[in-house]
N, C-alpha and C. Protein backbone atom coordinates (compact mmCIF):
# COMPACT_ATOMS: atom_id res chain seq x y z
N UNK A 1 -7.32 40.61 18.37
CA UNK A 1 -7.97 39.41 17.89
C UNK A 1 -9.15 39.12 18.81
N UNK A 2 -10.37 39.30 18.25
CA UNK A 2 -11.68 38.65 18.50
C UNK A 2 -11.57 37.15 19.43
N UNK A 3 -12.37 36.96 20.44
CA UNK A 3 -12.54 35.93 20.78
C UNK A 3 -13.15 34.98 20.43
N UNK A 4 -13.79 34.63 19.15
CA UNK A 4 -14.23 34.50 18.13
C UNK A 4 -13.14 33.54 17.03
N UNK A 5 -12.36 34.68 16.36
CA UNK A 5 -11.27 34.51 15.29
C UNK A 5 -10.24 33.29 16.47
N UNK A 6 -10.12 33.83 17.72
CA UNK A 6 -9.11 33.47 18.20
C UNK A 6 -9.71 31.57 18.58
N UNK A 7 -10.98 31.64 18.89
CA UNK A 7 -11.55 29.78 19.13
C UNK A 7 -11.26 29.46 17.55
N UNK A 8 -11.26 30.17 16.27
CA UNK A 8 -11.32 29.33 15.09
C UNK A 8 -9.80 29.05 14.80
N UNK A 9 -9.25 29.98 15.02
CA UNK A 9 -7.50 29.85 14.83
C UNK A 9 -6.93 28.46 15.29
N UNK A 10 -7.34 28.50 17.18
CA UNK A 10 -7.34 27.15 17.87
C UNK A 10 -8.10 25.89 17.07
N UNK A 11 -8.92 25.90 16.55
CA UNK A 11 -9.81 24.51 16.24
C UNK A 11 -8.95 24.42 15.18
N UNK A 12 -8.36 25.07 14.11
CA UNK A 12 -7.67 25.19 12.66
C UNK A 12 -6.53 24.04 12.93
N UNK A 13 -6.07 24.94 14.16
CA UNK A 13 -4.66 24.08 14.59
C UNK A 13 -4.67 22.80 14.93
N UNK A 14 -5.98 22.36 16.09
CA UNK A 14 -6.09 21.26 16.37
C UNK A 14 -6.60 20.38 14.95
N UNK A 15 -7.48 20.97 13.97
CA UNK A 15 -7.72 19.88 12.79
C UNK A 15 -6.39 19.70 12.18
N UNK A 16 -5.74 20.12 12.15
CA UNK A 16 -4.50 20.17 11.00
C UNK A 16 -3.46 19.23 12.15
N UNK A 17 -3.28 18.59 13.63
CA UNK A 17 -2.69 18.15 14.41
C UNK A 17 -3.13 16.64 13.96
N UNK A 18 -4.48 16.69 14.15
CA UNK A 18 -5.17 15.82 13.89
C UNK A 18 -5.31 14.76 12.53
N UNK A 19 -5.48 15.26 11.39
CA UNK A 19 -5.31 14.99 10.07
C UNK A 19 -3.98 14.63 10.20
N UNK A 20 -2.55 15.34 10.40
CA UNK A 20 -0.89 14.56 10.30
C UNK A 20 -0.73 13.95 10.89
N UNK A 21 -1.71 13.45 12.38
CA UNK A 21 -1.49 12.18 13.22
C UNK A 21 -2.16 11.54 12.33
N UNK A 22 -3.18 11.35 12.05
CA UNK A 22 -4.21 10.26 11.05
C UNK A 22 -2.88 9.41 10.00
N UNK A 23 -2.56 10.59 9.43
CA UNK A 23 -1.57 10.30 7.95
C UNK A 23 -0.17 9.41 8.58
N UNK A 24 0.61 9.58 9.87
CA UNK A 24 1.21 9.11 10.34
C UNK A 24 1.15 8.00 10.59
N UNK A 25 0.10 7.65 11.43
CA UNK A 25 -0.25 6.31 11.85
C UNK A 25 -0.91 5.31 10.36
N UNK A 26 -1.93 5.81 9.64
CA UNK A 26 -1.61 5.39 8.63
C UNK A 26 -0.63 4.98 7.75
N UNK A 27 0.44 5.71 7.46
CA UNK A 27 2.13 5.53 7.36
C UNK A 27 2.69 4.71 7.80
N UNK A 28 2.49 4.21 9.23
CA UNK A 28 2.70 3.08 9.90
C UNK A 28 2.45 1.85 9.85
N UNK A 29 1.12 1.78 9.65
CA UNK A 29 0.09 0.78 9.39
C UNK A 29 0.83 0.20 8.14
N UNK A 30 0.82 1.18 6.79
CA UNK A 30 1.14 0.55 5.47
C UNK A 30 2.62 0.14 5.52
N UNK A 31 3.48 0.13 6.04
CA UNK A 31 4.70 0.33 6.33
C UNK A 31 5.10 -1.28 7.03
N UNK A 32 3.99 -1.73 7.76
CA UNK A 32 4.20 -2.66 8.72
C UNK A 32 3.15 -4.10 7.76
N UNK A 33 2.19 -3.58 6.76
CA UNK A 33 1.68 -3.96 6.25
C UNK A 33 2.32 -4.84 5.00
N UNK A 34 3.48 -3.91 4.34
CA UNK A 34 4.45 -4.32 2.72
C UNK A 34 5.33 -4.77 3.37
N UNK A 35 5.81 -4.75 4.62
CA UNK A 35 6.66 -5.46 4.88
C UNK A 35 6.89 -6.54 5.37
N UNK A 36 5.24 -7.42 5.33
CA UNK A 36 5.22 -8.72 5.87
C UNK A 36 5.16 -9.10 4.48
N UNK A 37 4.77 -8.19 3.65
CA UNK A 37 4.75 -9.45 2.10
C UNK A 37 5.64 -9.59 1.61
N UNK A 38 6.79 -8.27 1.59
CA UNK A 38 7.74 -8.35 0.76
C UNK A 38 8.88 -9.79 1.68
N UNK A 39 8.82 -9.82 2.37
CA UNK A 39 9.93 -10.98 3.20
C UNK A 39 9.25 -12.00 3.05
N UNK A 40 8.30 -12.59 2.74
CA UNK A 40 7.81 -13.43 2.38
C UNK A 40 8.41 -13.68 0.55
N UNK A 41 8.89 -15.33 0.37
CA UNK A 41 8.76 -15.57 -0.82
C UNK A 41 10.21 -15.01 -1.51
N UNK A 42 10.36 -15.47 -2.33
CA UNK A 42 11.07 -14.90 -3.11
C UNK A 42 11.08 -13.61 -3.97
N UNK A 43 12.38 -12.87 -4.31
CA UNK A 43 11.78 -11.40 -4.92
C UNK A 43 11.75 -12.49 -6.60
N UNK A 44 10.91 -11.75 -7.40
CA UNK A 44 10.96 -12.09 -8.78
C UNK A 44 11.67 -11.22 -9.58
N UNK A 45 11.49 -10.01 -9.28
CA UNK A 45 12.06 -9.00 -10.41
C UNK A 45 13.29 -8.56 -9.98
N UNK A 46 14.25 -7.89 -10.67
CA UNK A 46 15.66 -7.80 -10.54
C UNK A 46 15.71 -6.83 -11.99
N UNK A 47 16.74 -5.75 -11.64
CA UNK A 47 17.35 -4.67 -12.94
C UNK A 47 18.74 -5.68 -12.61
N UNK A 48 18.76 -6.40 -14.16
CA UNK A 48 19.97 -6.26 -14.06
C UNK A 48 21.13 -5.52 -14.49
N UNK A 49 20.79 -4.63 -15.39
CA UNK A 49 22.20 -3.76 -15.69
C UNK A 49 21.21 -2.32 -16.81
N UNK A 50 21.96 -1.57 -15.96
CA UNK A 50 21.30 0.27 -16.71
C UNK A 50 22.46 0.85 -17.04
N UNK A 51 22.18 1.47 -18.49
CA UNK A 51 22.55 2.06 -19.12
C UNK A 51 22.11 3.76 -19.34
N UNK A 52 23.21 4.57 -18.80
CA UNK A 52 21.97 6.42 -19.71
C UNK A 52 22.60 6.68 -20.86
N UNK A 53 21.41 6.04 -21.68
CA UNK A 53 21.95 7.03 -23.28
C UNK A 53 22.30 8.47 -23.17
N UNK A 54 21.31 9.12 -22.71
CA UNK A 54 20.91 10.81 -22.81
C UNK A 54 20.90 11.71 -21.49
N UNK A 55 20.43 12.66 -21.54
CA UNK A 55 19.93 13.14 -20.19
C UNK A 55 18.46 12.48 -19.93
N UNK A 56 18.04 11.94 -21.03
CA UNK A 56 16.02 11.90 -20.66
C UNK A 56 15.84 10.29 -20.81
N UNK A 57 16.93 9.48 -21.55
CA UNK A 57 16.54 7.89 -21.86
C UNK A 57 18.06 7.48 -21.08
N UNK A 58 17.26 6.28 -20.45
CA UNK A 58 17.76 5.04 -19.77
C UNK A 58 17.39 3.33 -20.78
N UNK A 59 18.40 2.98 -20.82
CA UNK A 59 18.10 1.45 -21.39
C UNK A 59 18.52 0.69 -19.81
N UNK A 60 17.26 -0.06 -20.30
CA UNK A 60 17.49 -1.21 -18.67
C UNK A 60 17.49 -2.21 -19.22
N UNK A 61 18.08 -3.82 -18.02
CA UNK A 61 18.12 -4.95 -18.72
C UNK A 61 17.02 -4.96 -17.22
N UNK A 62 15.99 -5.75 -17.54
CA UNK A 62 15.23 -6.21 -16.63
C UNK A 62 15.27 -7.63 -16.63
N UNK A 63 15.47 -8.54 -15.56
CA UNK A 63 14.87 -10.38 -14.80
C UNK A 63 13.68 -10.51 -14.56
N UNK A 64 12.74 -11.07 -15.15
CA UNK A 64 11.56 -11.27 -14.22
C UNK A 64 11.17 -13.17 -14.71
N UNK A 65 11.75 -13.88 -13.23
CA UNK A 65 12.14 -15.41 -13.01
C UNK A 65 13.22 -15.54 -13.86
N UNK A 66 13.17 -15.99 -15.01
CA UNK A 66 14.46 -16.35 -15.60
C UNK A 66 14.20 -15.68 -16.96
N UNK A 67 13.25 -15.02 -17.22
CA UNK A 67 13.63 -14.35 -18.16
C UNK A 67 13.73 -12.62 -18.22
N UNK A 68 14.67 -11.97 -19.35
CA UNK A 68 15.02 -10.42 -19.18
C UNK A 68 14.44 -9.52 -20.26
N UNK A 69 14.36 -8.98 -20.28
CA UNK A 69 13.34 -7.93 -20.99
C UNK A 69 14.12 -6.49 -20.85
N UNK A 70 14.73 -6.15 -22.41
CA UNK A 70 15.27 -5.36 -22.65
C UNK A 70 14.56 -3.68 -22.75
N UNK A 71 14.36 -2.78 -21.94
CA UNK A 71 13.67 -1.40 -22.14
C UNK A 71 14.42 -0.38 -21.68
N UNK A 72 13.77 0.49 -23.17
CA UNK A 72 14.03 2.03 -23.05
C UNK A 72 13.03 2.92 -21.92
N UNK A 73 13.74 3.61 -21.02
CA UNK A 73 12.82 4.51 -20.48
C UNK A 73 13.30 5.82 -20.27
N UNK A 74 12.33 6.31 -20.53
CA UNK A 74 12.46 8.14 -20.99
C UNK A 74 11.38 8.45 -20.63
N UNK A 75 11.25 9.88 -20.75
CA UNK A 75 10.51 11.08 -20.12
C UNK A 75 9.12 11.03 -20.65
N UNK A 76 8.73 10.67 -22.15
CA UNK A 76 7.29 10.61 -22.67
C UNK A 76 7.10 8.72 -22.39
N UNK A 77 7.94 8.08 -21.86
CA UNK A 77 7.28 6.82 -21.26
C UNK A 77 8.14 5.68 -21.78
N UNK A 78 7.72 4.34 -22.05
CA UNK A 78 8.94 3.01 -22.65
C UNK A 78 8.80 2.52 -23.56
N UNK A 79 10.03 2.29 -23.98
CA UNK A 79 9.94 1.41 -25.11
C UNK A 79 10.42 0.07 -24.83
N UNK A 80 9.83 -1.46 -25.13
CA UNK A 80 9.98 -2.61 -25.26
C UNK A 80 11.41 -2.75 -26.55
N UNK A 81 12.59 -3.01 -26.40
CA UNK A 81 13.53 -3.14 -26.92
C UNK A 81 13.29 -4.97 -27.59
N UNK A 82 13.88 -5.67 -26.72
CA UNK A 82 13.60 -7.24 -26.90
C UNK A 82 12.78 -7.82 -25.79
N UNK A 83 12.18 -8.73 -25.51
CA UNK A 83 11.76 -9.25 -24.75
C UNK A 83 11.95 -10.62 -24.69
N UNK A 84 11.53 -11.65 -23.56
CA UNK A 84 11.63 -13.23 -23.68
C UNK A 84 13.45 -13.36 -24.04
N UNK A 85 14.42 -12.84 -23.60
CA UNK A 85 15.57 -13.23 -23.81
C UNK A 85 15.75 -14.36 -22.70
N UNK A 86 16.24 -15.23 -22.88
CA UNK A 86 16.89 -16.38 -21.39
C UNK A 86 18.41 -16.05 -20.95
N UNK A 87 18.01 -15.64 -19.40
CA UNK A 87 18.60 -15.14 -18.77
C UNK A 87 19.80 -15.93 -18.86
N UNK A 88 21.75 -15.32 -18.85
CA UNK A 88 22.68 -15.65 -18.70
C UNK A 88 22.98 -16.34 -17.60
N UNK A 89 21.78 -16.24 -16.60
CA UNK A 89 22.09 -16.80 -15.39
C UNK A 89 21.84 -18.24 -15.52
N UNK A 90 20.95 -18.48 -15.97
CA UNK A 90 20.84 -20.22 -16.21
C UNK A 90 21.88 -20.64 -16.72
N UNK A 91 22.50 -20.06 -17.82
CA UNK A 91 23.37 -20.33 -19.28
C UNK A 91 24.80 -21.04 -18.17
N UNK A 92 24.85 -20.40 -17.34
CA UNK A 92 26.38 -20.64 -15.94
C UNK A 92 26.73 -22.27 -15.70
N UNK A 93 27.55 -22.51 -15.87
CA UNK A 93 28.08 -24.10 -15.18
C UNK A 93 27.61 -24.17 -14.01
């Protein structure tokens, strides 16, 4: 190996050290970032109960505040079942 091939081999290594520290600390950053919002506030959305029809479709009951929204999801994408239902949770003594 050329002394040559052998400085580009070295610089290869150090860019590629360089770039997965970048991505790391970035990683960090966003990491430290979603997790001041998400603890903040209340969560809104909630699954409340999944169903697998198939190997490829799922029926979900989705919460979002007090109301649930019935969907199919499968492999070419969703289907809106019912929507605007009022949640059982209010309905409670």
């Amino acid at each position: 190996m050329t002394p040559n091939e052998l400085h580009q081999l070295l610089r290869l290594v150090c860019a590629l050290i360089f770039v997965v520290a970048l991505m790391g600390g970035l990683a960090m950053v966003m990491r430290r970032v979603n997790a001041g919002r998400l603890t903040k506030g209340e969560k809104r959305l909630h699954v409340v109960e999944a169903l697998h029809l198939d190997a490829r479709r799922r029926l979900v009951l989705l919460r979002r505040d007090n109301t649930e929204h019935l969907v199919i999801l499968g492999t070419n994408g969703e289907t809106v079942v019912e929507q605007g239902i009022e949640s059982r949770q209010d309905k409670q003594p």
